[in-house]
Protein backbone atom coordinates (compact mmCIF):
# COMPACT_ATOMS: atom_id res chain seq x y z
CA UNK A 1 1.60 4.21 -5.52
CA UNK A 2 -0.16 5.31 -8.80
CA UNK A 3 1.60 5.66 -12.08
CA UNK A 4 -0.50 8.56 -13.44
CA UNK A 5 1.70 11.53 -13.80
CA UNK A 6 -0.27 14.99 -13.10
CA UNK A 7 2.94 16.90 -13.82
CA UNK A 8 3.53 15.18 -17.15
CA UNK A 9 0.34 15.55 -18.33
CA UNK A 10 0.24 19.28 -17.80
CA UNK A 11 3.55 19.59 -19.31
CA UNK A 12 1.92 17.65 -22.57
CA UNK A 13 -1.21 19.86 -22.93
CA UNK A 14 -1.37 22.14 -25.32
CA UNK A 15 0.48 25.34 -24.75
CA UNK A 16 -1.06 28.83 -24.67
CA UNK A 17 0.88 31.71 -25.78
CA UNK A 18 -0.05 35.42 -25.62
CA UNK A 19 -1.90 37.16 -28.16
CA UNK A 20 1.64 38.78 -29.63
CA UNK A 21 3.89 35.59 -28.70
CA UNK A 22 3.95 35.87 -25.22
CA UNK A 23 5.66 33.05 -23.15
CA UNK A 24 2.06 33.98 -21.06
CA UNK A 25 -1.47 33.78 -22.15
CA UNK A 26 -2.86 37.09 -23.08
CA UNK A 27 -5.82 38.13 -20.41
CA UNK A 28 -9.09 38.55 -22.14
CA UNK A 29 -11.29 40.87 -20.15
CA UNK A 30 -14.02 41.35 -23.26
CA UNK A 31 -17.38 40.08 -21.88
CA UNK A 32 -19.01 40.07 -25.19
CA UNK A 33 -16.97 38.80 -28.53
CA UNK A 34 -17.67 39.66 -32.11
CA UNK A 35 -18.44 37.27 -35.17
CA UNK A 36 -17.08 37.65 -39.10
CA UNK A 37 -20.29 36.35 -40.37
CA UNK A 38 -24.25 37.38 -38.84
CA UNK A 39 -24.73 33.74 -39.99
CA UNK A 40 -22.59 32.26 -36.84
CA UNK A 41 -24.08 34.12 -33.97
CA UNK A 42 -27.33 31.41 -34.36
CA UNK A 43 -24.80 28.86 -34.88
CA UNK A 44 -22.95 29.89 -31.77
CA UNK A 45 -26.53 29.81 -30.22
CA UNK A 46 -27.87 26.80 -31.41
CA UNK A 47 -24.77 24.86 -29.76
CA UNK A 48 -23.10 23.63 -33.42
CA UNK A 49 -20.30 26.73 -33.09
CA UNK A 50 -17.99 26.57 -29.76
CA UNK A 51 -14.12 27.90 -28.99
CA UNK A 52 -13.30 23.71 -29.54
CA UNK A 53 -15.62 23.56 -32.58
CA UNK A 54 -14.83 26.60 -34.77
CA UNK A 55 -13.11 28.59 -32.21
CA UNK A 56 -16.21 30.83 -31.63
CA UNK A 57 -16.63 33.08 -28.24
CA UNK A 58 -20.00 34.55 -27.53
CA UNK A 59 -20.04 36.23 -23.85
CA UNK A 60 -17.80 35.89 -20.92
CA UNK A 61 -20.52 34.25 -18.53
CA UNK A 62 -20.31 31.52 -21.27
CA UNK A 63 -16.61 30.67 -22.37
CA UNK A 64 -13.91 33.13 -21.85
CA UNK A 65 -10.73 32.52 -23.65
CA UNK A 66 -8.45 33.12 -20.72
CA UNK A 67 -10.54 31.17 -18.51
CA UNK A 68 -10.34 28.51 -21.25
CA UNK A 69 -6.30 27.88 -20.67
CA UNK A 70 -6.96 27.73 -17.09
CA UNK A 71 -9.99 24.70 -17.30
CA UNK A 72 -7.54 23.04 -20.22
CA UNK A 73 -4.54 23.17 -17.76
CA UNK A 74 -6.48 21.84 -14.58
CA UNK A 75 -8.12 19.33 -16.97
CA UNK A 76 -4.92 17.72 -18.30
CA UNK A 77 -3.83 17.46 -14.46
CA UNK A 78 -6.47 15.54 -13.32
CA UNK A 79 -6.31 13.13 -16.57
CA UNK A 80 -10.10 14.83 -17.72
CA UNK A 81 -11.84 15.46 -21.06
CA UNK A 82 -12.77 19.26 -19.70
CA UNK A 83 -13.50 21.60 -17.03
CA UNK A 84 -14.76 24.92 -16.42
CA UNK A 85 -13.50 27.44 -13.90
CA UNK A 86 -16.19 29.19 -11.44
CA UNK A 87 -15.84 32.19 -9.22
CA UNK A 88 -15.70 30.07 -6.11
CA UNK A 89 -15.02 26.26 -5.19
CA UNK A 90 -19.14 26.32 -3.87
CA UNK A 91 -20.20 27.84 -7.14
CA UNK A 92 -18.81 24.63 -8.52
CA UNK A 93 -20.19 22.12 -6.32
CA UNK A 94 -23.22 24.15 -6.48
CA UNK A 95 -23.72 23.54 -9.82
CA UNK A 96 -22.31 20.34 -10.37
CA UNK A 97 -25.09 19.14 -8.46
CA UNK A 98 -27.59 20.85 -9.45
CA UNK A 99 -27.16 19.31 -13.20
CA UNK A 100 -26.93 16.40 -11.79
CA UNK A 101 -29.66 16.30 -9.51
CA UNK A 102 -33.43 17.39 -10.21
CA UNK A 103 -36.63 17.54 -8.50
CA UNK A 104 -37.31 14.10 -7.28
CA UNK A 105 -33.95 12.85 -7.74
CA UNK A 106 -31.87 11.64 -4.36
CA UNK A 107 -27.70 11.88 -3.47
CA UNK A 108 -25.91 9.89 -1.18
CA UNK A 109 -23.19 12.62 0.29
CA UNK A 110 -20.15 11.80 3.07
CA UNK A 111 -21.00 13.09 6.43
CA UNK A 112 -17.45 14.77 6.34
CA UNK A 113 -17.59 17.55 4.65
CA UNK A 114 -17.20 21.04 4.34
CA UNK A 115 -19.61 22.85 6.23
CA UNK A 116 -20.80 24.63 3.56
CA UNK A 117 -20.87 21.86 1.14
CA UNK A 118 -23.20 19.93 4.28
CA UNK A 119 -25.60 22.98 4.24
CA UNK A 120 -26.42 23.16 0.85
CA UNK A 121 -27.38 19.77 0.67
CA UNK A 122 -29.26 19.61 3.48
CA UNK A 123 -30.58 23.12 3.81
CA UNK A 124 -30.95 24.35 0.06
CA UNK A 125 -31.68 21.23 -2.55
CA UNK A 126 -34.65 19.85 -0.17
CA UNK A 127 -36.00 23.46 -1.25
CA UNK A 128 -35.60 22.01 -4.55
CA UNK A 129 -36.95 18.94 -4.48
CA UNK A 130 -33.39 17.09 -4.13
CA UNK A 131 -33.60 14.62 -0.99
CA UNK A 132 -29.98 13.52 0.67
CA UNK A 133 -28.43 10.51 2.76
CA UNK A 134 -25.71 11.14 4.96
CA UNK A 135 -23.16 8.27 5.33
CA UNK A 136 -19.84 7.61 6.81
CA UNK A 137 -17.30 8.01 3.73
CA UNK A 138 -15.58 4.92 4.97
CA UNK A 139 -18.25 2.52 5.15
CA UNK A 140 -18.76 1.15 1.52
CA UNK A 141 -21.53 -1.34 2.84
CA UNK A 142 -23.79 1.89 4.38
CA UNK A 143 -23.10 3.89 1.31
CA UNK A 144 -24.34 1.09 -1.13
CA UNK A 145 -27.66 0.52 1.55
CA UNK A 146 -28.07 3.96 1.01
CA UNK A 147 -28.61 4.18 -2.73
CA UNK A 148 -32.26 4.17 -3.63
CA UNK A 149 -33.76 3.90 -7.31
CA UNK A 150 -34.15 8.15 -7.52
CA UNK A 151 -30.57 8.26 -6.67
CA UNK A 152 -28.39 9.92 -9.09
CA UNK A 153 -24.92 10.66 -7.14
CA UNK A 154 -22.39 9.92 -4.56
CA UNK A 155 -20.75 12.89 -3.49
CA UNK A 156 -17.50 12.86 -1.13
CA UNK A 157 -14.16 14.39 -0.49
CA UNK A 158 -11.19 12.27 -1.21
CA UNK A 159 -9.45 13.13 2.51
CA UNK A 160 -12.70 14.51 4.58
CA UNK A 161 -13.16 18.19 6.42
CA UNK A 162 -12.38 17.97 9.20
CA UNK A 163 -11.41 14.78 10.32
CA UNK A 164 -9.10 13.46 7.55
CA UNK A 165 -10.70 10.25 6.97
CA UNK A 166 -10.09 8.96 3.50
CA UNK A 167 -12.69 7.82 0.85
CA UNK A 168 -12.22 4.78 -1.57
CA UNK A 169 -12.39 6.14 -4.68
CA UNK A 170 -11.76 2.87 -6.49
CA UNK A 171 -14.07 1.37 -4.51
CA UNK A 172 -16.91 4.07 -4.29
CA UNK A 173 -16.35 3.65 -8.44
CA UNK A 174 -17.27 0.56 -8.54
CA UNK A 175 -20.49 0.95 -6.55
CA UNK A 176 -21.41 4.11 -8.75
CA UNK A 177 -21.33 2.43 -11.50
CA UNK A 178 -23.02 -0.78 -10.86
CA UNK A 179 -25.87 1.16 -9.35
CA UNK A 180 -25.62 3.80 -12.62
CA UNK A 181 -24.97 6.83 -10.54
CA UNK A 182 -22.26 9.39 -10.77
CA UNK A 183 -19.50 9.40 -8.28
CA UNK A 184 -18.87 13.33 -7.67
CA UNK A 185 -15.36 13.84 -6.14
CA UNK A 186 -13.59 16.77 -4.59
CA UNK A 187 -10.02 16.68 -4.54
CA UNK A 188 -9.52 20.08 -2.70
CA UNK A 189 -7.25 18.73 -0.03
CA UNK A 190 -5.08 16.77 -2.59
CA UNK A 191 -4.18 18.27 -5.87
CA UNK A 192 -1.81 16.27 -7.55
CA UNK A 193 -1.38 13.90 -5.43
CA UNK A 194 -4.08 12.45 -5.89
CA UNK A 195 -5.60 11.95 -9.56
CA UNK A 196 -9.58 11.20 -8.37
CA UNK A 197 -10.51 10.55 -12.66
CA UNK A 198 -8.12 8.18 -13.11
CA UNK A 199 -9.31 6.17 -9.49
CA UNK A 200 -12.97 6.27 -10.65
CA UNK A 201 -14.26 9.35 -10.13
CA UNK A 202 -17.03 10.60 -12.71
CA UNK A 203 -16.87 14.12 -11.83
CA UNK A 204 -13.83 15.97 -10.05
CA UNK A 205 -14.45 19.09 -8.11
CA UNK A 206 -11.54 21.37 -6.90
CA UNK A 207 -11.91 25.09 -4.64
CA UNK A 208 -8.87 26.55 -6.22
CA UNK A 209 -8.52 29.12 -3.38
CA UNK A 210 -6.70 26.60 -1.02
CA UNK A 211 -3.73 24.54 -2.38
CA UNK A 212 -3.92 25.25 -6.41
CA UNK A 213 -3.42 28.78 -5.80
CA UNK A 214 -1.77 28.68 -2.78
CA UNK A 215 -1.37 32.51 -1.97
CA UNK A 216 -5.05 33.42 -0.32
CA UNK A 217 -5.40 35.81 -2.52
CA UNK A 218 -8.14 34.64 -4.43
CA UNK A 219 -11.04 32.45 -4.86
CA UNK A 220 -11.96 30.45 -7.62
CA UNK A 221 -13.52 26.97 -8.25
CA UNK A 222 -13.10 24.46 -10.87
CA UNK A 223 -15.33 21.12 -12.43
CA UNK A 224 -14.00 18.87 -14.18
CA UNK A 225 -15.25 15.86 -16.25
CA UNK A 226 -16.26 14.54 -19.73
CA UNK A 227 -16.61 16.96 -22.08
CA UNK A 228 -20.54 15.83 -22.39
CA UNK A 229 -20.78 16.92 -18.83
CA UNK A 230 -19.21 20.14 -18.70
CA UNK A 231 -21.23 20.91 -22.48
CA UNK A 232 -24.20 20.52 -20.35
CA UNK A 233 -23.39 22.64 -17.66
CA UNK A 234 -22.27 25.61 -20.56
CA UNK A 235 -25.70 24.82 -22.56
CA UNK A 236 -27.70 28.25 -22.74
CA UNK A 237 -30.88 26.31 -22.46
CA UNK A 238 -30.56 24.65 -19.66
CA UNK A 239 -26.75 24.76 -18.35
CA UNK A 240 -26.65 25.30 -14.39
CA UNK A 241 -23.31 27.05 -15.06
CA UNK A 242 -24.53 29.35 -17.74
CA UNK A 243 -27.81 30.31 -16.26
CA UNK A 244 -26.93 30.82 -12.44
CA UNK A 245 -23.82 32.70 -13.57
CA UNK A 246 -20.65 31.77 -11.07
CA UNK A 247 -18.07 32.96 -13.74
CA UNK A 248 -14.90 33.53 -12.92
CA UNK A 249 -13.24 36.67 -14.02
CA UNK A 250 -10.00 36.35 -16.47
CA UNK A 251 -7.87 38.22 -14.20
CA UNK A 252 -8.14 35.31 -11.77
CA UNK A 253 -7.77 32.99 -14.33
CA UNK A 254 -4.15 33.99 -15.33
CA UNK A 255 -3.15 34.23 -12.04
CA UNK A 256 -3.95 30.60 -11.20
CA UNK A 257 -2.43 29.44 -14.34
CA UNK A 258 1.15 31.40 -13.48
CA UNK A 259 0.86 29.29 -10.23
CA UNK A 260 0.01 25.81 -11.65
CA UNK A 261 3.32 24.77 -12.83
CA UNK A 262 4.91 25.23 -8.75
CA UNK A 263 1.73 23.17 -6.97
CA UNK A 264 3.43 19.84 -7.34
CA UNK A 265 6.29 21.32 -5.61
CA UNK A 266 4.55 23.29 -3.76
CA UNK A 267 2.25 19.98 -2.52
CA UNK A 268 5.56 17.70 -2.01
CA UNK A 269 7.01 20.27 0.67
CA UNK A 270 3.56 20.95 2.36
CA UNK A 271 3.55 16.92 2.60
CA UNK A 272 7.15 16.64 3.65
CA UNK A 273 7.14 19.47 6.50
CA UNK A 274 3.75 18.01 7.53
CA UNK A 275 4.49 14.76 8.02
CA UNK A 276 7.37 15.46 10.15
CA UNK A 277 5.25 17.90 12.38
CA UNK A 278 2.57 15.55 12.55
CA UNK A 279 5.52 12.50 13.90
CA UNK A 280 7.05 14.83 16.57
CA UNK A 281 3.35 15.55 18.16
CA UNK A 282 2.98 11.60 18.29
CA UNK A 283 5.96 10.80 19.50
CA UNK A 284 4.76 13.17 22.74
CA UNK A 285 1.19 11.59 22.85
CA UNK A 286 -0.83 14.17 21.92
CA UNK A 287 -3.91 13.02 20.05
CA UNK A 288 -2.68 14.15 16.47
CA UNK A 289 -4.55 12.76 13.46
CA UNK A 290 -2.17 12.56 10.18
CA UNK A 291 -2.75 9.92 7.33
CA UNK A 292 0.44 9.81 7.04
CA UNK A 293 1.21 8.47 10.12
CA UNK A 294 0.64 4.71 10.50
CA UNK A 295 -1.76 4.97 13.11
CA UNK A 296 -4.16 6.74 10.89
CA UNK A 297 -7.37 3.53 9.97
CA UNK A 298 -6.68 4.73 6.97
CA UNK A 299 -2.76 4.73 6.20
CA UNK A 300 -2.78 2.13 3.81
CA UNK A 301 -5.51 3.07 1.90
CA UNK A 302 -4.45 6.26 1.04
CA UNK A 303 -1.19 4.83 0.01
CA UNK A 304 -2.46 2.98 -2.36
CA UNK A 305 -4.16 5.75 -4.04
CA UNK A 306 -1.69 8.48 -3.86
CA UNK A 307 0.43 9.44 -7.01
CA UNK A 308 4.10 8.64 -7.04
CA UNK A 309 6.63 11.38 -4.91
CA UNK A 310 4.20 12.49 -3.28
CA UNK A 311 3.01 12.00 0.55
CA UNK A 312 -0.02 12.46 2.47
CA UNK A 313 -1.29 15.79 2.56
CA UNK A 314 -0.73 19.03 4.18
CA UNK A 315 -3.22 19.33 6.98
CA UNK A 316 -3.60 17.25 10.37
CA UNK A 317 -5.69 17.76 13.22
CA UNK A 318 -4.51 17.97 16.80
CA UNK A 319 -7.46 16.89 19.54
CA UNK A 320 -8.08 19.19 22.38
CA UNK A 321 -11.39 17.95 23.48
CA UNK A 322 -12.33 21.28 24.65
CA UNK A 323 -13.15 24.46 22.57
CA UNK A 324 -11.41 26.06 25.38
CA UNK A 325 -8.47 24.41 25.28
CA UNK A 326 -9.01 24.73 21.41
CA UNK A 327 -8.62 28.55 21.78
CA UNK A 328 -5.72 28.11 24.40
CA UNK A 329 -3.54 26.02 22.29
CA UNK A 330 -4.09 28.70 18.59
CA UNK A 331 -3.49 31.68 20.87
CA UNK A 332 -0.19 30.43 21.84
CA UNK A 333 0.68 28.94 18.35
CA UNK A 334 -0.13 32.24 16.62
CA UNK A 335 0.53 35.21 19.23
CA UNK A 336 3.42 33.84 21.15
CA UNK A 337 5.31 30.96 19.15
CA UNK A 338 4.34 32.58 15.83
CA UNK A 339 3.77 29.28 14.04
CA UNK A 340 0.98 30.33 12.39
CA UNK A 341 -2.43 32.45 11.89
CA UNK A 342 -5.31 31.97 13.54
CA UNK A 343 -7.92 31.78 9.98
CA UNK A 344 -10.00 29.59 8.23
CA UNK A 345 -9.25 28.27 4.88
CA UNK A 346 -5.88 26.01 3.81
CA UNK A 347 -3.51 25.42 1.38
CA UNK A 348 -1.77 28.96 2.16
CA UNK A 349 1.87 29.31 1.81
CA UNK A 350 2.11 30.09 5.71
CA UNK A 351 0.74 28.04 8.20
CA UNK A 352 -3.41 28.23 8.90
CA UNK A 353 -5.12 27.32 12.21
CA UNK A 354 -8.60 27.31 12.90
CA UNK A 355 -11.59 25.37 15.20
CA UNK A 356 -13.57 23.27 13.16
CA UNK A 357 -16.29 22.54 15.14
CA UNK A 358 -17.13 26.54 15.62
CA UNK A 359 -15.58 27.29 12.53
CA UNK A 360 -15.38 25.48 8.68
CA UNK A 361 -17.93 22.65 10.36
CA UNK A 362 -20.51 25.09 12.15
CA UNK A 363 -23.12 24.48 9.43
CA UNK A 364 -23.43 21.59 10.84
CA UNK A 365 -25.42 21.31 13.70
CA UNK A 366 -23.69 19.82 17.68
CA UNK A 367 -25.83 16.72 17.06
CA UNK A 368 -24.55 15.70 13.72
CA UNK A 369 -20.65 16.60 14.36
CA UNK A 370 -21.24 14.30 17.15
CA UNK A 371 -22.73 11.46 15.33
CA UNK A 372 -20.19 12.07 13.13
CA UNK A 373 -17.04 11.72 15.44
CA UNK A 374 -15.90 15.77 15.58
CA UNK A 375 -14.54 16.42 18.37
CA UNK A 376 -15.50 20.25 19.56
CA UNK A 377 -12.16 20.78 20.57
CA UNK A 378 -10.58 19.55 16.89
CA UNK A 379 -8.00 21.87 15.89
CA UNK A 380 -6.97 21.65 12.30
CA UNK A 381 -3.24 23.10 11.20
CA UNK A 382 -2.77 23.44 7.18
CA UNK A 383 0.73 23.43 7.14
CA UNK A 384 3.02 26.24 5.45
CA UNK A 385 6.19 26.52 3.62
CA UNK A 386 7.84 29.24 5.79
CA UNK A 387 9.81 29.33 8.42
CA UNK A 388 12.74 26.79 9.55
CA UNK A 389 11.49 23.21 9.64
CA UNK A 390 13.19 22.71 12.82
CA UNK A 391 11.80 26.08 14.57
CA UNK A 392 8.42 24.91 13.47
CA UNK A 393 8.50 22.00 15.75
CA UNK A 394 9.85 23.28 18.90
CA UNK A 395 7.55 26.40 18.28
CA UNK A 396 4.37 23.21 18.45
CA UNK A 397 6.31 21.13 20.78
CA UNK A 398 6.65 24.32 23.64
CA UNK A 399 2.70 25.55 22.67
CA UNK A 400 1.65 21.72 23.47
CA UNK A 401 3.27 21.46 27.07
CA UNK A 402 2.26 25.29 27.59
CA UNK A 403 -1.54 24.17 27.42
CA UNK A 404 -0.82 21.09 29.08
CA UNK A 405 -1.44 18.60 26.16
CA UNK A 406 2.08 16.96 26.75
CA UNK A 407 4.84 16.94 29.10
């Protein structure tokens, strides 16, 4: 178990208070904000005047005040310098990599990924001059082979999409930096839980849509780093953030932030209920895929990493080797047990199913999710937080022997 604290280190940051004393930040919706002095707009320009130096605001697109408290919270919980908010967890990565990587320049990126993570790197940046490796996130010897002398970053997801496998931070660290590259990480699947700065990570990229904001009602990204790095993405000269625009509007802002303090509760009990789900299915034989459960290659590993309390995520997989049987099994789940909704995303309060392989992971073309071990008939369940813990499991238990995946 780590000692880093997430939950301390939010309570320690800096409060924000509303504009009259408010026990809640104030929402700023200006998009443009005024100076005292003509003298400071060039200032403000020029880089020298900024809301940490001088407490200057210039446009919304740039910094936004209420979108400010929001980067400052999610900062102190992953243990960074900074971060800035974007409109979506892709604008982020987006980017991210994009300052990062330039014409010429070459990334070494997990082969379990998001699906639309995997398309922009392989589809979009060779547009731009950006060439890509795919490598298993597990195998630190093929991601070190892979690293050429134009590389500039290794990007992975702490626990992978769809298949759950776990990356080595402290280990991926270590080759990062004795090769000079940065080590982007995103810690989507494991707010909190896991603290990806403080294992190594140069770089920590969250979609706040899934577990930070937990209610599906939104979408929102975040990046977080030195504050070097995220000055560089806000330059006006030549900031990827600034220029290509994926702000995030205030309102959105102050909504995550009310939610914030509850996610490490919130993450404990989606760990909790999961891991007991994810025990009964084994104990019938079905082919569930858990890292919390001891047969996962990766059990250990992740257990070394993850922060004190907490467990070992909120999603698993259940393996129907069929799309058809795929379909068969979330039908019954969601229109006749009621144990969840058949949709794509995770991290909702109620319980999410969804096909990867013709879903999340369809970016990615039959031959790769092959080569990289996704089954087409991979179901993955983000656990929720409603219902009776003990309904939940018969509700599973009777879909599974209704489809015939156990007895």
């Amino acid at each position: 178990m780590r000692q880093f604290d997430p939950e301390q280190a939010m309570v320690e940051t800096r409060r924000s208070f509303g504009e009259h004393g408010g026990v809640v930040p104030s929402i700023e919706r200006s998009s443009t904000f005024s100076v005292l002095e003509p003298g400071t707009m060039p200032e403000i320009f020029a880089g020298e005047k900024t809301p940490d130096a001088g407490g200057c605001f210039l446009y919304s697109r740039h910094f936004n005040p209420t979108v400010n408290v929001l980067a400052r919270y999610l900062a102190a919980m992953e243990g960074t310098e900074a971060g800035i908010c974007t409109a979506t967890g892709m604008g982020a990565i987006t980017v991210a990599m994009l300052q990062i990587c330039r014409m010429g320049s070459h990334m070494v990126a997990s082969n379990t990924i998001y699906g639309g993570t995997h398309a922009f790197i392989k589809e979009v940046l060779p547009d731009m001059g950006v060439e890509s490796t795919f490598v298993d996130p597990t195998d630190l010897s093929a991601i070190e082979a892979a690293i050429r002398p134009n590389t500039k970053m290794i990007y992975v997801e702490v626990m992978g999409n769809p298949k759950l496998n776990i990356a080595d931070i402290p280990a991926l660290s270590k080759i990062a930096k004795a090769h000079g590259v940065k080590l982007m990480v995103d810690n989507t699947f494991t707010p909190v839980m896991i603290s990806a700065k403080e294992l190594g990570a140069d770089v920590v990229i969250y979609s706040l849509t899934k577990f930070v904001n937990g209610a599906s009602d939104l979408m929102g990204g975040a990046v977080l780093s030195t504050k070097e790095f995220i000055f560089e993405l806000m330059d006006l000269h030549t900031g990827r953030a600034m220029l290509l625009g994926p702000s995030m509007d205030s309102r959105v802002a102050f909504d995550v932030a009310q939610r914030l303090p509850l996610l490490p509760l919130r993450m404990r009990e989606h760990c909790r209920r999961t891991q007991i789900i994810a025990e009964a299915v084994e104990e019938m034989g079905v082919a569930v895929c858990y890292p919390g459960l001891k047969s996962h290659p990766q059990h250990e590993l992740l257990a070394s990493m993850v922060n004190e309390s907490y467990g070992f995520g909120g999603l698993l997989t259940v393996d129907c080797v069929t799309i058809e049987k795929a379909n068969q099994l979330m039908s019954v789940l969601q229109n006749k047990e009621k144990f969840g909704v058949i949709a794509v995303s995770l991290g909702y309060y109620d319980t999410l199913l969804s096909c990867s392989g013709s879903s999340t992971s369809s970016e990615i073309s039959a031959e790769e999710q092959h080569e990289m071990g996704l089954s087409p008939g991979l179901v993955r369940i983000s656990i929720g937080l409603t219902g009776s813990l003990d309904n939940r499991i018969e509700q599973i238990k009777r879909a599974l022997i209704e489809v015939g995946l156990a007895k």
